[in-house]
Protein backbone atom coordinates (compact mmCIF):
# COMPACT_ATOMS: atom_id res chain seq x y z
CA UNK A 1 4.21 19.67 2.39
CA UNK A 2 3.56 22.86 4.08
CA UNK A 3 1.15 23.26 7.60
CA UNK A 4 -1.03 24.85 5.12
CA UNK A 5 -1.27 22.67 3.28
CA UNK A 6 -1.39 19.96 5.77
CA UNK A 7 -4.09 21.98 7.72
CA UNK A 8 -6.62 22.05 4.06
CA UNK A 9 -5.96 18.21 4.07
CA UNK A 10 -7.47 17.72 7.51
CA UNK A 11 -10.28 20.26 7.64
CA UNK A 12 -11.78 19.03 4.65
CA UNK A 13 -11.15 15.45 5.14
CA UNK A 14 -13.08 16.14 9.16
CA UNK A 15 -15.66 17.92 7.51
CA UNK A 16 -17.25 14.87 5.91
CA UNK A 17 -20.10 12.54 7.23
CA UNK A 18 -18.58 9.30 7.81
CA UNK A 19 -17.48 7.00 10.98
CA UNK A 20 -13.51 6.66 10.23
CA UNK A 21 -10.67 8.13 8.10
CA UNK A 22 -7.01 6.75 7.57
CA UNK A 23 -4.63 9.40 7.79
CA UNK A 24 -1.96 7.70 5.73
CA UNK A 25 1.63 9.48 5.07
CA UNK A 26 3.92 7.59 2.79
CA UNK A 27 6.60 9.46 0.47
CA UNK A 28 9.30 9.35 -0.96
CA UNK A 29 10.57 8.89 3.07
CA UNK A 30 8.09 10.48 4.98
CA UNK A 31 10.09 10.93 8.21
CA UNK A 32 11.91 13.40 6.03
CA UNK A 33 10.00 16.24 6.79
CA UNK A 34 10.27 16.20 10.54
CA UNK A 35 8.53 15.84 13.57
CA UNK A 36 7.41 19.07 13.90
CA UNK A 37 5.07 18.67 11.05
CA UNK A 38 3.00 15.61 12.72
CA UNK A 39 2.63 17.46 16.02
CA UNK A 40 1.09 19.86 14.02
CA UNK A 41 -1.15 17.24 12.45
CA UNK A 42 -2.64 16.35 15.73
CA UNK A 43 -2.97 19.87 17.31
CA UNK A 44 -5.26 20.41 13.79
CA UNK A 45 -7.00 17.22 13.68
CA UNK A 46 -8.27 17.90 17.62
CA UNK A 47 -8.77 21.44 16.45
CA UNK A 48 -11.31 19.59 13.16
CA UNK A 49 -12.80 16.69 14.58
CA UNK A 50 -15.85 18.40 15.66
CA UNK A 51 -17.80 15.23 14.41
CA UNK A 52 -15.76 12.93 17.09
CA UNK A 53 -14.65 10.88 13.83
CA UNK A 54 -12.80 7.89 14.76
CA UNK A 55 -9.26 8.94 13.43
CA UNK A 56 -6.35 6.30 12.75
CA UNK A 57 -2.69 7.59 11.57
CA UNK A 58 -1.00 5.59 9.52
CA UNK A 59 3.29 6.05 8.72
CA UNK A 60 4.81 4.02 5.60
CA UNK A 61 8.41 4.33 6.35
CA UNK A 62 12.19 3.25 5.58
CA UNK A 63 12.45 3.72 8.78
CA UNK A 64 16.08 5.44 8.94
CA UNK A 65 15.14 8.51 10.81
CA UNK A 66 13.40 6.88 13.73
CA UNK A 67 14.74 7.66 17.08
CA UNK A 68 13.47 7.08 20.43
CA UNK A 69 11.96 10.87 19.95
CA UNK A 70 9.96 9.57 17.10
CA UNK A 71 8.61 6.55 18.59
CA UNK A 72 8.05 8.07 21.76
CA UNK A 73 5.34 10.42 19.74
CA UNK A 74 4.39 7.35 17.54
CA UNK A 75 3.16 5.29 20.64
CA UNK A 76 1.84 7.91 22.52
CA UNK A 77 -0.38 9.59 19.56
CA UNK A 78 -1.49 5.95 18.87
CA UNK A 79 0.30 5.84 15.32
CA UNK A 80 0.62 2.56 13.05
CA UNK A 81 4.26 2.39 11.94
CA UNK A 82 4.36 0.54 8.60
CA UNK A 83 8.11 -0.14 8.54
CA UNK A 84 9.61 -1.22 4.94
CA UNK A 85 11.46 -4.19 4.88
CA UNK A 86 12.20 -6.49 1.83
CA UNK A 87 13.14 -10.03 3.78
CA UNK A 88 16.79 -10.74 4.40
CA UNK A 89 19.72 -8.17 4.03
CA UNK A 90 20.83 -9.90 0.61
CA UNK A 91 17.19 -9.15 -0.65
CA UNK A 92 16.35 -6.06 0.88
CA UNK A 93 19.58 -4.41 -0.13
CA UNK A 94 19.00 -5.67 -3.85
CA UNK A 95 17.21 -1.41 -3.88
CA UNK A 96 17.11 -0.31 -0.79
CA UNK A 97 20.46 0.96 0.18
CA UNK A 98 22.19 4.74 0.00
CA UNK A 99 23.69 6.29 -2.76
CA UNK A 100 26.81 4.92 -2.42
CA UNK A 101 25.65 1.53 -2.51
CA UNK A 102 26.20 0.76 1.23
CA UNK A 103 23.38 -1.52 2.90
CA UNK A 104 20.39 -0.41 5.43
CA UNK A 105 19.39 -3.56 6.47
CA UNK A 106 21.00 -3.32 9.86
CA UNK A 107 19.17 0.40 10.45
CA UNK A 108 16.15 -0.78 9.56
CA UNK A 109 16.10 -3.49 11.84
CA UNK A 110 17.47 -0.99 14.37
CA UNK A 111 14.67 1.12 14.04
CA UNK A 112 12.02 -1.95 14.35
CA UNK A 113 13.82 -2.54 17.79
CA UNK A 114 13.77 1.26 18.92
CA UNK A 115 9.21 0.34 18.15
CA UNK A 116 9.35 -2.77 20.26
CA UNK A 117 11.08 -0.87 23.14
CA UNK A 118 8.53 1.99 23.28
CA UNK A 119 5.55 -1.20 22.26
CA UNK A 120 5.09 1.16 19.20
CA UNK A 121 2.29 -0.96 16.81
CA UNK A 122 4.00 -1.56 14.04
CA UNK A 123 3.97 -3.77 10.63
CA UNK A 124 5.94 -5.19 8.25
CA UNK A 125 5.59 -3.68 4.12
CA UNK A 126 7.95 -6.37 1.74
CA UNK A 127 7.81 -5.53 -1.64
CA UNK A 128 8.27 -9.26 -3.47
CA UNK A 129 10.13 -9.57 -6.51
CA UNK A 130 11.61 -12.02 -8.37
CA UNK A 131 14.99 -12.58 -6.64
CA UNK A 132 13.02 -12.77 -2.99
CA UNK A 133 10.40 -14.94 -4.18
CA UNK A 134 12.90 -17.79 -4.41
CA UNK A 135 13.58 -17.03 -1.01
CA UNK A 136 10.08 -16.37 0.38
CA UNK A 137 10.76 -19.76 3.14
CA UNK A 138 13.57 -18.02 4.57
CA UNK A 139 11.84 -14.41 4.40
CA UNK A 140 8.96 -15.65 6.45
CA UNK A 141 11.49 -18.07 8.68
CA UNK A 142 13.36 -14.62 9.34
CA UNK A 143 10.37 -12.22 9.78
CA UNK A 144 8.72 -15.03 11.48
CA UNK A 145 11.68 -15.62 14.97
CA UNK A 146 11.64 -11.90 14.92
CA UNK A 147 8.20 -11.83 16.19
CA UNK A 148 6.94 -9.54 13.28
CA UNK A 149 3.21 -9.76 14.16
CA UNK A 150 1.74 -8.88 11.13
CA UNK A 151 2.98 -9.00 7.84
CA UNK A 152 1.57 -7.41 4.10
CA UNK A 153 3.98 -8.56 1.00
CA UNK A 154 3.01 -6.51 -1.98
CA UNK A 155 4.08 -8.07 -5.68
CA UNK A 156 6.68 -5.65 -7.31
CA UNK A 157 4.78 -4.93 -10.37
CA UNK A 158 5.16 -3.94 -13.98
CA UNK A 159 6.13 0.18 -14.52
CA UNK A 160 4.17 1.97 -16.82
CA UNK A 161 5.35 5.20 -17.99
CA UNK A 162 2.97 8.17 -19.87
CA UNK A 163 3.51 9.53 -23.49
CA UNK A 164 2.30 12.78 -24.30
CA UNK A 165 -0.76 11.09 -26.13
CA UNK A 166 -1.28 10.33 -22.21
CA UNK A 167 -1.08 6.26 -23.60
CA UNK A 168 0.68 3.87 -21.27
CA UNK A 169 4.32 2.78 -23.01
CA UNK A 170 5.45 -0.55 -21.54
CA UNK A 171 8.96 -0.37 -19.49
CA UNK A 172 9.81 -3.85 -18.21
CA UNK A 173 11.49 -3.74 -15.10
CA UNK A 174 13.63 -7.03 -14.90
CA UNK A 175 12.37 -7.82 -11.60
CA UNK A 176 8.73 -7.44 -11.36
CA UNK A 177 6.67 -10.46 -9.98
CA UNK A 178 5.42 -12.08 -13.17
CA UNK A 179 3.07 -15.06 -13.14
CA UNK A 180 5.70 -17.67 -12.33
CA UNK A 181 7.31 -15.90 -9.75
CA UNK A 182 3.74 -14.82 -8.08
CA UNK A 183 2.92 -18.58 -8.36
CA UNK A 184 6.24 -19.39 -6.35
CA UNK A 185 5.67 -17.06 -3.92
CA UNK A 186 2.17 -17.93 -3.02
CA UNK A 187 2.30 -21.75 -2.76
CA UNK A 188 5.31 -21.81 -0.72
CA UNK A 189 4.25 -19.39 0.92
CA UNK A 190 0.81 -20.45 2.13
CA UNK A 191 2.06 -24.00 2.96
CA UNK A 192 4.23 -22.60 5.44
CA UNK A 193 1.92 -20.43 6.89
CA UNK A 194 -1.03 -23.00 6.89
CA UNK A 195 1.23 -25.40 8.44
CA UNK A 196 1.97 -22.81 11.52
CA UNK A 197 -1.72 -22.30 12.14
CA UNK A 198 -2.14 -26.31 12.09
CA UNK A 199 0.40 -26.34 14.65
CA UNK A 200 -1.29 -23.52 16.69
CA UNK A 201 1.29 -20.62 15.36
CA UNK A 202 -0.80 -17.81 14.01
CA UNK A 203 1.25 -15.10 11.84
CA UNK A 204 -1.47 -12.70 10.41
CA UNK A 205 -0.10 -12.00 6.52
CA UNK A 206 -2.75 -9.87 4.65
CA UNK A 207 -2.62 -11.46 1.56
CA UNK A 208 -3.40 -14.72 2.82
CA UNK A 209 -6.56 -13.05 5.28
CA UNK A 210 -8.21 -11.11 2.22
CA UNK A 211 -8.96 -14.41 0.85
CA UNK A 212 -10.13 -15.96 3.53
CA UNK A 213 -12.22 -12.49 4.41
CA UNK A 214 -13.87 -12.83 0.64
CA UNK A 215 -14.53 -16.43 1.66
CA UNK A 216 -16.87 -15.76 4.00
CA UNK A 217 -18.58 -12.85 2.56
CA UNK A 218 -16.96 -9.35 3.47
CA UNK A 219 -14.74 -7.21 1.71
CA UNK A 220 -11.53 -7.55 1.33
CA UNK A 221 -8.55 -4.89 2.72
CA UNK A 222 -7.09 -4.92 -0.74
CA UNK A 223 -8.93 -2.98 -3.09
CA UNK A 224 -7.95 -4.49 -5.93
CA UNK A 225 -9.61 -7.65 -4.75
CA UNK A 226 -13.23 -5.64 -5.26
CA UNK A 227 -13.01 -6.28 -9.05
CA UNK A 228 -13.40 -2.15 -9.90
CA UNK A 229 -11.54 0.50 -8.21
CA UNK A 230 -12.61 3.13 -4.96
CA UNK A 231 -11.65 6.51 -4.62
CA UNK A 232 -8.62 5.95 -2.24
CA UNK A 233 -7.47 9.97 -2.67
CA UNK A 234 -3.78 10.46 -3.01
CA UNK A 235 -2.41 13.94 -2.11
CA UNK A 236 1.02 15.22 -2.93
CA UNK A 237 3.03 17.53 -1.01
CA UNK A 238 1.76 20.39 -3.06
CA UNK A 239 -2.37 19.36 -2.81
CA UNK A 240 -2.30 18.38 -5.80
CA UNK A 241 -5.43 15.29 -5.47
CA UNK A 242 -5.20 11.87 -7.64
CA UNK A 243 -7.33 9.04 -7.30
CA UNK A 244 -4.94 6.29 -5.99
CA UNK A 245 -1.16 6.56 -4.96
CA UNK A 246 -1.06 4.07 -8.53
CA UNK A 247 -2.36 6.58 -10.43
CA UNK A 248 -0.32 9.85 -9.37
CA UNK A 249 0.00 10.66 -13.21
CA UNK A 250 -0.93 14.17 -14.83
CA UNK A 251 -4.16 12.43 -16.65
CA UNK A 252 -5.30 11.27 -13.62
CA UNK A 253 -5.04 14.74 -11.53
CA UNK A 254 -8.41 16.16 -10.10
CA UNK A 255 -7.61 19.08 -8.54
CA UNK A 256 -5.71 20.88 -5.66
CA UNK A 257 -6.97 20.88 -2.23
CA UNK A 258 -6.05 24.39 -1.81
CA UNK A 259 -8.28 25.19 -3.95
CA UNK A 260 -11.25 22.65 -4.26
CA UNK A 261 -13.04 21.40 -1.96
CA UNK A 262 -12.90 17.04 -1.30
CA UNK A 263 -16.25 16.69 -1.91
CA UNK A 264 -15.58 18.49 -5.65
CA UNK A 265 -12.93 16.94 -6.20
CA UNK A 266 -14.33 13.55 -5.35
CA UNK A 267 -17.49 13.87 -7.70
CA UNK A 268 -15.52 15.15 -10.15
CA UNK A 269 -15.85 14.32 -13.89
CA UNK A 270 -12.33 12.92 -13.84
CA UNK A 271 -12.98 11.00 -10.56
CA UNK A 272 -16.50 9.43 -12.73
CA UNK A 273 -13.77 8.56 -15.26
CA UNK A 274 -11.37 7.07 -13.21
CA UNK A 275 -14.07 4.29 -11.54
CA UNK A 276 -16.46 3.96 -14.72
CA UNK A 277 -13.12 2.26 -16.45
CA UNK A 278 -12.56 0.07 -14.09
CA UNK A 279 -15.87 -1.57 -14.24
CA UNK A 280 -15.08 -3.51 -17.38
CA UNK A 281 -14.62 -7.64 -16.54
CA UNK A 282 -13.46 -9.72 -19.63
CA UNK A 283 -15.73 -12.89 -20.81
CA UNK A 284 -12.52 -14.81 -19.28
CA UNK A 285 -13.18 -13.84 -15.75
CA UNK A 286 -16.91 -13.52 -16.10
CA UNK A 287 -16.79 -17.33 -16.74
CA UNK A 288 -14.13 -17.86 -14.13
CA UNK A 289 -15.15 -19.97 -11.01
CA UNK A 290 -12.41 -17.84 -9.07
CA UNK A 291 -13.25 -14.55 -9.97
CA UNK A 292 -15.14 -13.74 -6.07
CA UNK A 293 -11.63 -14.51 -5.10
CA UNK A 294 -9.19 -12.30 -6.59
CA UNK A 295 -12.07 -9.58 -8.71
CA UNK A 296 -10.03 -9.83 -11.83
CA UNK A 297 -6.68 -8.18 -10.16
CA UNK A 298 -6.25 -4.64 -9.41
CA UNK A 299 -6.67 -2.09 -12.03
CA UNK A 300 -2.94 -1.02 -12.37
CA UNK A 301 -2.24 -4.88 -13.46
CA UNK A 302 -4.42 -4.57 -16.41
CA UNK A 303 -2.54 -1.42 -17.71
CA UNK A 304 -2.54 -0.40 -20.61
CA UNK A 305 -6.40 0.32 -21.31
CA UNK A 306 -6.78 0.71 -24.89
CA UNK A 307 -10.20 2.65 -25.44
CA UNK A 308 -10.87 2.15 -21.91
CA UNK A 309 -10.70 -1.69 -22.36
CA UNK A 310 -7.86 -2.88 -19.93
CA UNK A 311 -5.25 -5.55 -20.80
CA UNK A 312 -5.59 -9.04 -19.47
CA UNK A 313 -4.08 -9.36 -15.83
CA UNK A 314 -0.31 -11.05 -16.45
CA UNK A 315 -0.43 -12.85 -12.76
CA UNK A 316 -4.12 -14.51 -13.54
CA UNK A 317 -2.59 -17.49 -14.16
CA UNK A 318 -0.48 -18.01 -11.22
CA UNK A 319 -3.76 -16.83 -9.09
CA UNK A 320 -5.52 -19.57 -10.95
CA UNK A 321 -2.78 -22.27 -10.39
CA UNK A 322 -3.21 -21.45 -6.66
């Protein structure tokens, strides 16, 4: 992304009326593009902020490149590392590794270290499959004596790819968390974890807190809890704007922010599309006792819609058994 760019992102994202806004850079490896470039970002957001907008800056990284430069800027500009790690080595390096097939499990956990020295706030991303669901009791064991404070595993789901009818075509990914596995992974894993806070050990793990947060009447964290989708605007390097970093598909562009503004782009036609389909709820969960609970599952589980009628949601069952 170029400090033009960049600078577009954060004067029209400033200009708005609200109280807060999430900076959020993911990738790709987002670290890749120097630190130069988020200097820059805070020069322009003190430059913007004429509002006094409460501004939070969020990193999702592999975290290879971090140094003790990097989290020296990190702790000091009040950043929230969100450090990628996928449980143990044998896990994590089941995708995560370098061309040549050699592991990063050590360098990640290098990196986490290089945060705790500098008291850098960080937390943990685990993508969940398949394979690490059988191991969830020794993932949060491991994550657990290394003093991880706070936790989010996200469920490795189904790929979609386009057609050039724009139609979803189904490409199973061997690993994804079907319902089984999700069912695995939840009821181990909230045993464990209930068990800790019986005994007075408190490990906050998102998943488990956006139900409890829906319990007693707020909104979850997790959007695709609501039961319909928000406009959580995706940018790519080039401006290009999408709806939702799940949706970064030609279909689903809105604009550029080079050249529209984020209030345009937001109450765009394509933007109107993009939540109107997502209001649909089947009979099923209308009549469902959990529905408050999980809101029917996030949109991108109920791919493909076929005339704008979504799929069932393949992990409803395992959310039901749990």
């Amino acid at each position: 992304m170029d400090i033009s760019t960049l600078e577009n992102i954060v004067k029209n994202a400033l200009s708005k009326n609200v109280d807060y806004i999430n900076f959020i850079f993911q990738g790709g490896e987002p670290t890749l593009v120097g630190i130069d470039f988020y200097k820059k970002l805070i020069t322009l957001q003190n430059k913007y902020n004429n509002n006094n907008i409460n501004i939070v800056n969020s990193i999702q990284t592999n975290g290879i490149n971090i140094d003790d430069e990097f989290a020296i800027f990190f702790k000091e500009n009040d950043f929230l590392v969100e450090i990628s790690l996928d449980g143990l080595k044998e896990t994590h390096d089941l995708y995560r590794t370098y061309k040549n097939g050699s592991s990063t499990f050590d360098e990640v956990i290098s990196a986490i270290n290089i945060l705790k020295k500098y008291k850098v706030n960080f937390n943990i991303l685990s993508v969940v499959t398949k394979e690490s669901a059988k191991n969830i009791d020794e993932i949060y064991e491991y994550f657990k004596s290394n003093d991880f404070p706070y936790i989010q595993f996200i469920p490795y789901i189904k790929n979609f790819e386009i057609d050039n009818q724009n139609k979803y075509i189904e490409n199973e990914f061997k690993n994804y968390l079907d319902t089984t596995s999700f069912y695995i992974f939840l009821d181990k894993l909230f045993n464990l974890w209930y068990k800790d806070i019986k005994n007075g050990k408190f490990v906050e793990i998102r998943n488990f807190m956006d139900y409890i947060t829906v319990l007693k009447g707020y909104n979850p964290t997790s959007c695709g809890m609501n039961g319909f989708c928000s406009l959580n605007i995706a940018i790519e390097s080039n401006g290009d704007v999408y709806p939702c970093d799940l949706y970064c598909f030609d279909y689903w562009k809105l604009g550029n922010i080079n050249k529209d503004s984020l209030d345009e782009l937001m109450a765009s036609s394509k933007a109107l599309e993009f939540l109107n389909r997502s209001l649909y709820i089947h009979n099923t969960c209308k009549k469902c006792k959990y529905f408050k609970l999980c809101g029917g599952g996030c949109r991108r589980n109920l791919e493909p819609f076929v005339d704008n009628i979504p799929s069932f949601n393949y992990q409803c069952k395992a959310i039901k058994q749990f």
